[in-house]
N, C-alpha and C. Protein backbone atom coordinates (compact mmCIF):
# COMPACT_ATOMS: atom_id res chain seq x y z
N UNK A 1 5.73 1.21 3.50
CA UNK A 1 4.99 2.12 4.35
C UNK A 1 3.96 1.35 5.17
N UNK A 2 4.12 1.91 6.61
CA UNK A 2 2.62 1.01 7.45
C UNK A 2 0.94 1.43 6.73
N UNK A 3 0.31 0.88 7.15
CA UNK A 3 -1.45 0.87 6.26
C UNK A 3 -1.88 0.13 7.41
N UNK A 4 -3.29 0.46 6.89
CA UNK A 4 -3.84 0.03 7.99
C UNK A 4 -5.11 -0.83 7.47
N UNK A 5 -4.93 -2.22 8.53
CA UNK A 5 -6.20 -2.90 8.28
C UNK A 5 -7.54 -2.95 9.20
N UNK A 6 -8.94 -3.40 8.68
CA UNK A 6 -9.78 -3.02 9.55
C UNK A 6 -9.60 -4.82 10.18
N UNK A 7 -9.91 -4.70 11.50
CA UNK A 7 -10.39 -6.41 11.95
C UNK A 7 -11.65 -6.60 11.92
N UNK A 8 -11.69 -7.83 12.12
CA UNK A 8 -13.53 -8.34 12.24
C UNK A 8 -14.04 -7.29 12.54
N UNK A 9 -13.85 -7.26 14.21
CA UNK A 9 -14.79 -6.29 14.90
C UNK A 9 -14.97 -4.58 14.39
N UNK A 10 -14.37 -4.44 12.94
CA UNK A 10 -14.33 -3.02 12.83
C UNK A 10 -13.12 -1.70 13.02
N UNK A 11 -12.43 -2.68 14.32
CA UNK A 11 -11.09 -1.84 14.28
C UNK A 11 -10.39 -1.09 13.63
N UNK A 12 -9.29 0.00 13.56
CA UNK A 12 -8.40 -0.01 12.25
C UNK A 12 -7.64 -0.27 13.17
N UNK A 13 -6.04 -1.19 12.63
CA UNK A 13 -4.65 -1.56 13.14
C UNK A 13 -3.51 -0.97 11.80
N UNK A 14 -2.54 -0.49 12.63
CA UNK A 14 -1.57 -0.50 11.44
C UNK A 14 -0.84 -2.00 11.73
N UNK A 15 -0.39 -1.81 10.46
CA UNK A 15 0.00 -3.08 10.02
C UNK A 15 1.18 -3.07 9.02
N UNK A 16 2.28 -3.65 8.36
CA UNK A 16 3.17 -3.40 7.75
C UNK A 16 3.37 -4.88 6.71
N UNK A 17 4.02 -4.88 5.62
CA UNK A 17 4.03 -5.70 4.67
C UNK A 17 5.42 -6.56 5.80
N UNK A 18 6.53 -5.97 6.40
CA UNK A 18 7.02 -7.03 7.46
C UNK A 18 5.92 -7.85 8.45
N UNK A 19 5.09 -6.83 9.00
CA UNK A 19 4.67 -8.22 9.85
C UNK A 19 3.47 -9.21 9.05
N UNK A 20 3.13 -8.69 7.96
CA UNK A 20 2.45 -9.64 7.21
C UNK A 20 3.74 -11.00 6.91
N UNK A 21 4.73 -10.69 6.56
CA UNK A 21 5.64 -11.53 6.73
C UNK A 21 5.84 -12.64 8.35
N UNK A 22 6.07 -11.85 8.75
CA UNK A 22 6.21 -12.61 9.62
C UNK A 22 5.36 -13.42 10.49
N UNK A 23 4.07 -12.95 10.03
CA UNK A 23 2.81 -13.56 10.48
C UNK A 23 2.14 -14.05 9.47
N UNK A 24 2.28 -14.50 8.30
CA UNK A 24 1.95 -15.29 7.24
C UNK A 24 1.05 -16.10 7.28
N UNK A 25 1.25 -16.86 8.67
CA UNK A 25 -0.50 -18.15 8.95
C UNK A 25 -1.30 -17.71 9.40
N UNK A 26 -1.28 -16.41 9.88
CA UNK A 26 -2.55 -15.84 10.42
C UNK A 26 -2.90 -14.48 9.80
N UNK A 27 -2.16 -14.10 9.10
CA UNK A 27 -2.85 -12.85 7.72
C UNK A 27 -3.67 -13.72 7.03
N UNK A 28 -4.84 -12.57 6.56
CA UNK A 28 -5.42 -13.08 5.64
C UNK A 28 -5.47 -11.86 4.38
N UNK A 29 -4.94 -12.32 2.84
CA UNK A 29 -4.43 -11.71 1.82
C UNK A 29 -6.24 -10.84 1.28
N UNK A 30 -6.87 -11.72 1.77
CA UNK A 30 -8.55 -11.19 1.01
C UNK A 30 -9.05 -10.21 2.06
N UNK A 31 -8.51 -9.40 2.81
CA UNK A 31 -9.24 -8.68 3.68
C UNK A 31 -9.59 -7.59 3.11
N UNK A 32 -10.13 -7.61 2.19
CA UNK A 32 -10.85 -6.46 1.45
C UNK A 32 -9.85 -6.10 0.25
N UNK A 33 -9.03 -6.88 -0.39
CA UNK A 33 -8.03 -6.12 -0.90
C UNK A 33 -6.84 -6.08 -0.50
N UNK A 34 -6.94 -5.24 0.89
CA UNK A 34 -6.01 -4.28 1.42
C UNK A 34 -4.66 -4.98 1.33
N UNK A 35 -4.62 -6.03 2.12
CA UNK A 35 -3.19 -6.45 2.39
C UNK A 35 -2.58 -6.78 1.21
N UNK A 36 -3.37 -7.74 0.04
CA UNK A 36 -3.09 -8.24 -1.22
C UNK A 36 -2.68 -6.96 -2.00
N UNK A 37 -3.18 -5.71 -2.24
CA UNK A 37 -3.16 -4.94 -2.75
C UNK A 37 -1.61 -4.01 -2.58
N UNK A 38 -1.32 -4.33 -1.11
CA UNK A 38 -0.07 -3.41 -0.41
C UNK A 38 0.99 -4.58 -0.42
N UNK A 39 0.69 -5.74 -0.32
CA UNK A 39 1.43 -6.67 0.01
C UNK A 39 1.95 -7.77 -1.04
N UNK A 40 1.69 -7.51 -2.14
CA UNK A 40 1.19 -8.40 -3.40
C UNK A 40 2.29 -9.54 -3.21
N UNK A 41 3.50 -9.29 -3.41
CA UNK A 41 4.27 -10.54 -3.35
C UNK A 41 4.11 -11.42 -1.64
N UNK A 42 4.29 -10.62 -0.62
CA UNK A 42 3.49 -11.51 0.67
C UNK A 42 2.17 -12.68 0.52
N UNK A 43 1.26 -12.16 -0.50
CA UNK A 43 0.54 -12.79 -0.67
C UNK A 43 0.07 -13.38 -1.91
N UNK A 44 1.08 -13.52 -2.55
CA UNK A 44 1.42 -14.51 -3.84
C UNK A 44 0.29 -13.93 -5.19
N UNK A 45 0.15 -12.27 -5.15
CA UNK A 45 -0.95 -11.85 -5.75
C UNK A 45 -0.36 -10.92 -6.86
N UNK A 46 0.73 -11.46 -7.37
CA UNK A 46 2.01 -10.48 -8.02
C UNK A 46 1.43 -10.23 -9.58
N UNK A 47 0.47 -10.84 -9.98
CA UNK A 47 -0.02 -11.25 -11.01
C UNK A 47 -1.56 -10.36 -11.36
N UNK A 48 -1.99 -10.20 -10.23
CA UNK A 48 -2.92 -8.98 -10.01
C UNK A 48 -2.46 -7.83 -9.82
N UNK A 49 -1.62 -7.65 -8.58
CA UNK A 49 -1.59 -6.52 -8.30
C UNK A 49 0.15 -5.84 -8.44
N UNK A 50 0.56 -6.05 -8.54
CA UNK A 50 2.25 -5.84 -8.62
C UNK A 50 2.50 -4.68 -9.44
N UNK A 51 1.64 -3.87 -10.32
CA UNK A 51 1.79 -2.55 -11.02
C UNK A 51 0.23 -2.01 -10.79
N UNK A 52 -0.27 -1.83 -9.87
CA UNK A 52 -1.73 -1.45 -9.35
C UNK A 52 -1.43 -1.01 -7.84
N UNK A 53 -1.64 0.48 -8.06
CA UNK A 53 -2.15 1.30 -6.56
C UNK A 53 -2.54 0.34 -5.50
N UNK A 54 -1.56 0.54 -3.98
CA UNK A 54 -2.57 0.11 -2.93
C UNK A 54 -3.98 0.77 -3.08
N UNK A 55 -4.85 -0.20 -2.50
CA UNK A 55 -5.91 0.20 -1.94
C UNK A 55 -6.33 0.63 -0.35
N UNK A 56 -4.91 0.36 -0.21
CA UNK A 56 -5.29 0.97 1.62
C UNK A 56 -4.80 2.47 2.15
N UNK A 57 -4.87 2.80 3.22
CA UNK A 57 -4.65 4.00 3.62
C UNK A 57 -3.12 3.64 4.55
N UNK A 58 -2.01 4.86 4.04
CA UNK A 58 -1.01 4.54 4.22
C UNK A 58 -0.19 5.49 5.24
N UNK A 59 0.50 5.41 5.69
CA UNK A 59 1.08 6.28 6.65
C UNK A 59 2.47 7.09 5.94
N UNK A 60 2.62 8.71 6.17
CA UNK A 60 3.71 8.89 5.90
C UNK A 60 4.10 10.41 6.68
N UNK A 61 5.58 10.48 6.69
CA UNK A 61 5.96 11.23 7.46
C UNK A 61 5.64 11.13 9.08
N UNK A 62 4.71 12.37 9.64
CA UNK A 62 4.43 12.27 10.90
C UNK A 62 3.00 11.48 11.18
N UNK A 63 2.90 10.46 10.35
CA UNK A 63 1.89 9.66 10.75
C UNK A 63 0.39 10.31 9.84
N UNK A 64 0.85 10.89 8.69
CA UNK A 64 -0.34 11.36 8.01
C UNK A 64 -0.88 10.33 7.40
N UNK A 65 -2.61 10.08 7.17
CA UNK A 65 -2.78 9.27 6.88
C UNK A 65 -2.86 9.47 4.78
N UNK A 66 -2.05 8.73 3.99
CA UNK A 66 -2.24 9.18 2.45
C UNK A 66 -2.99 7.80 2.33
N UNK A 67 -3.91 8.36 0.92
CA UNK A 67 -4.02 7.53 0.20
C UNK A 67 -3.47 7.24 -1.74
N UNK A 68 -3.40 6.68 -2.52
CA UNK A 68 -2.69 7.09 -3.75
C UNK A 68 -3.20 7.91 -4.56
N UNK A 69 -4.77 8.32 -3.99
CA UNK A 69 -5.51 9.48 -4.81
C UNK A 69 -4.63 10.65 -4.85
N UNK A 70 -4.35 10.74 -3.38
CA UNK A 70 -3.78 12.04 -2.93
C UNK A 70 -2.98 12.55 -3.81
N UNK A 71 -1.68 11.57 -4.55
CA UNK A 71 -0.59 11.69 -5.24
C UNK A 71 -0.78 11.64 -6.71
N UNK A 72 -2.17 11.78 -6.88
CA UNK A 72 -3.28 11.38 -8.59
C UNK A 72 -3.50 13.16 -8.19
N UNK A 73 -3.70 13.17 -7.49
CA UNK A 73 -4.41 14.82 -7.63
C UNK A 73 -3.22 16.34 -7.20
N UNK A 74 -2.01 15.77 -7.64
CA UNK A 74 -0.63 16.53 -7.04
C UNK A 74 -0.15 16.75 -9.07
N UNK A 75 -0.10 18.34 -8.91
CA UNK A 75 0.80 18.32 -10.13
C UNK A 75 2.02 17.74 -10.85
N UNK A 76 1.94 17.61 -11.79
CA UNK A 76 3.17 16.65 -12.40
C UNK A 76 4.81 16.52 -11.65
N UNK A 77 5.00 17.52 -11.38
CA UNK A 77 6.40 17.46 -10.83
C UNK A 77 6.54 17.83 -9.40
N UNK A 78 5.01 17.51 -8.78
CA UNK A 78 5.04 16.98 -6.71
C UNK A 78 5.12 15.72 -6.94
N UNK A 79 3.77 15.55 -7.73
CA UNK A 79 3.93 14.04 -8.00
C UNK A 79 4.77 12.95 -8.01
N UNK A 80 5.82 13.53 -9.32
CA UNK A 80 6.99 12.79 -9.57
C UNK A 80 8.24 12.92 -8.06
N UNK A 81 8.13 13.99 -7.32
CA UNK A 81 8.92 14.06 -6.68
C UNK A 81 9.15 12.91 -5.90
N UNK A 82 7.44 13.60 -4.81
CA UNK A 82 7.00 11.99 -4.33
C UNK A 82 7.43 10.55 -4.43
N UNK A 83 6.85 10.09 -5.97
CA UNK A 83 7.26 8.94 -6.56
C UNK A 83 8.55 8.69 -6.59
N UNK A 84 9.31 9.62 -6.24
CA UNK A 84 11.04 9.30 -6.38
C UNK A 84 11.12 8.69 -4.68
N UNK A 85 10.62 8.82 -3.75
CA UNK A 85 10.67 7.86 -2.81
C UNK A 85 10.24 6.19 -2.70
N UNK A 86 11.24 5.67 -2.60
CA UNK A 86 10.98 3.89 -2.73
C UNK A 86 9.82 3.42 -2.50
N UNK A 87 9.62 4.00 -1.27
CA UNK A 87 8.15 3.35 -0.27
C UNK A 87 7.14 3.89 -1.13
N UNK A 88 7.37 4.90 -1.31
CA UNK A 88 5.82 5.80 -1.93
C UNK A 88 5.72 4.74 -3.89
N UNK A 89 6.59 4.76 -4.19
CA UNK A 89 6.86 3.89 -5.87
C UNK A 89 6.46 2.67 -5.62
N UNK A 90 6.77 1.95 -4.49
CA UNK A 90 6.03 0.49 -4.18
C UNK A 90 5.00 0.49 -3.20
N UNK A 91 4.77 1.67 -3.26
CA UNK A 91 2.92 1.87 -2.53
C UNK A 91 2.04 2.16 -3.76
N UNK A 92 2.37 3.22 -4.24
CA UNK A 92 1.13 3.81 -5.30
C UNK A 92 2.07 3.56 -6.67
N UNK A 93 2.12 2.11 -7.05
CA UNK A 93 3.02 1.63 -8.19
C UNK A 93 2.08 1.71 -9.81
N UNK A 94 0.93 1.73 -9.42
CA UNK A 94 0.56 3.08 -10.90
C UNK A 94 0.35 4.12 -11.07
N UNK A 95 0.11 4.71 -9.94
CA UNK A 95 0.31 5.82 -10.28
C UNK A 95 2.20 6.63 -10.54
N UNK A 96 2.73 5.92 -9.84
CA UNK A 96 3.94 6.10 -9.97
C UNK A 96 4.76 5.76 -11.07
N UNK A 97 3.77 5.12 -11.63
CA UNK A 97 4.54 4.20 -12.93
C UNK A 97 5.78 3.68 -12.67
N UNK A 98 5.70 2.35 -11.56
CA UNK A 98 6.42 1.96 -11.32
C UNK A 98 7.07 0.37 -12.02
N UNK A 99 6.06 0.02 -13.11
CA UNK A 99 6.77 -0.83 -14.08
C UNK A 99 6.85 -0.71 -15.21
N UNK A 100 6.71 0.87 -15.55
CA UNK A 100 7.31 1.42 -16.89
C UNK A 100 8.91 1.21 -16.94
């Protein structure tokens, strides 16, 4: 799922775990978390974060902005529904219990 990072100047950009790929020398994994957090294997952080909720704000459907609270505060079986989507299981991967 796209997320979005802030830049220096304050900005927000969306941004995607591909173009963190593909822009690898000029991401930076410590920008608050965010990218490390969404991006964990991009940024070699698989060991921290690889069964731990992004911390960023994520895009879904028509461009809504979620975060993984959203899907913490959804009854057991929206929740799980949710979590049955790939993107959403490797976005919010504890709450999803995605390495149970």
């Amino acid at each position: 799922l796209q997320f979005q990072v802030e830049t220096v100047g304050g900005s927000l950009l969306p941004f995607s775990c591909k173009l963190a790929v593909q822009n690898k020398n000029k991401v930076t994994c410590s920008n608050q978390g965010q990218v490390a957090t969404h991006c964990p294997d991009v940024c070699g952080k698989c060991s921290e974060y690889r069964c731990a909720d992004s911390k960023s704000v994520f895009f879904m459907g028509s461009e809504k902005e979620r975060e993984c609270s959203w899907l913490q505060q959804m009854g057991e079986s929206k929740r799980m529904k949710q979590c049955k989507k790939p993107k959403v299981a490797q976005t919010c991967r504890e709450t999803c219990k995605f390495c149970e």
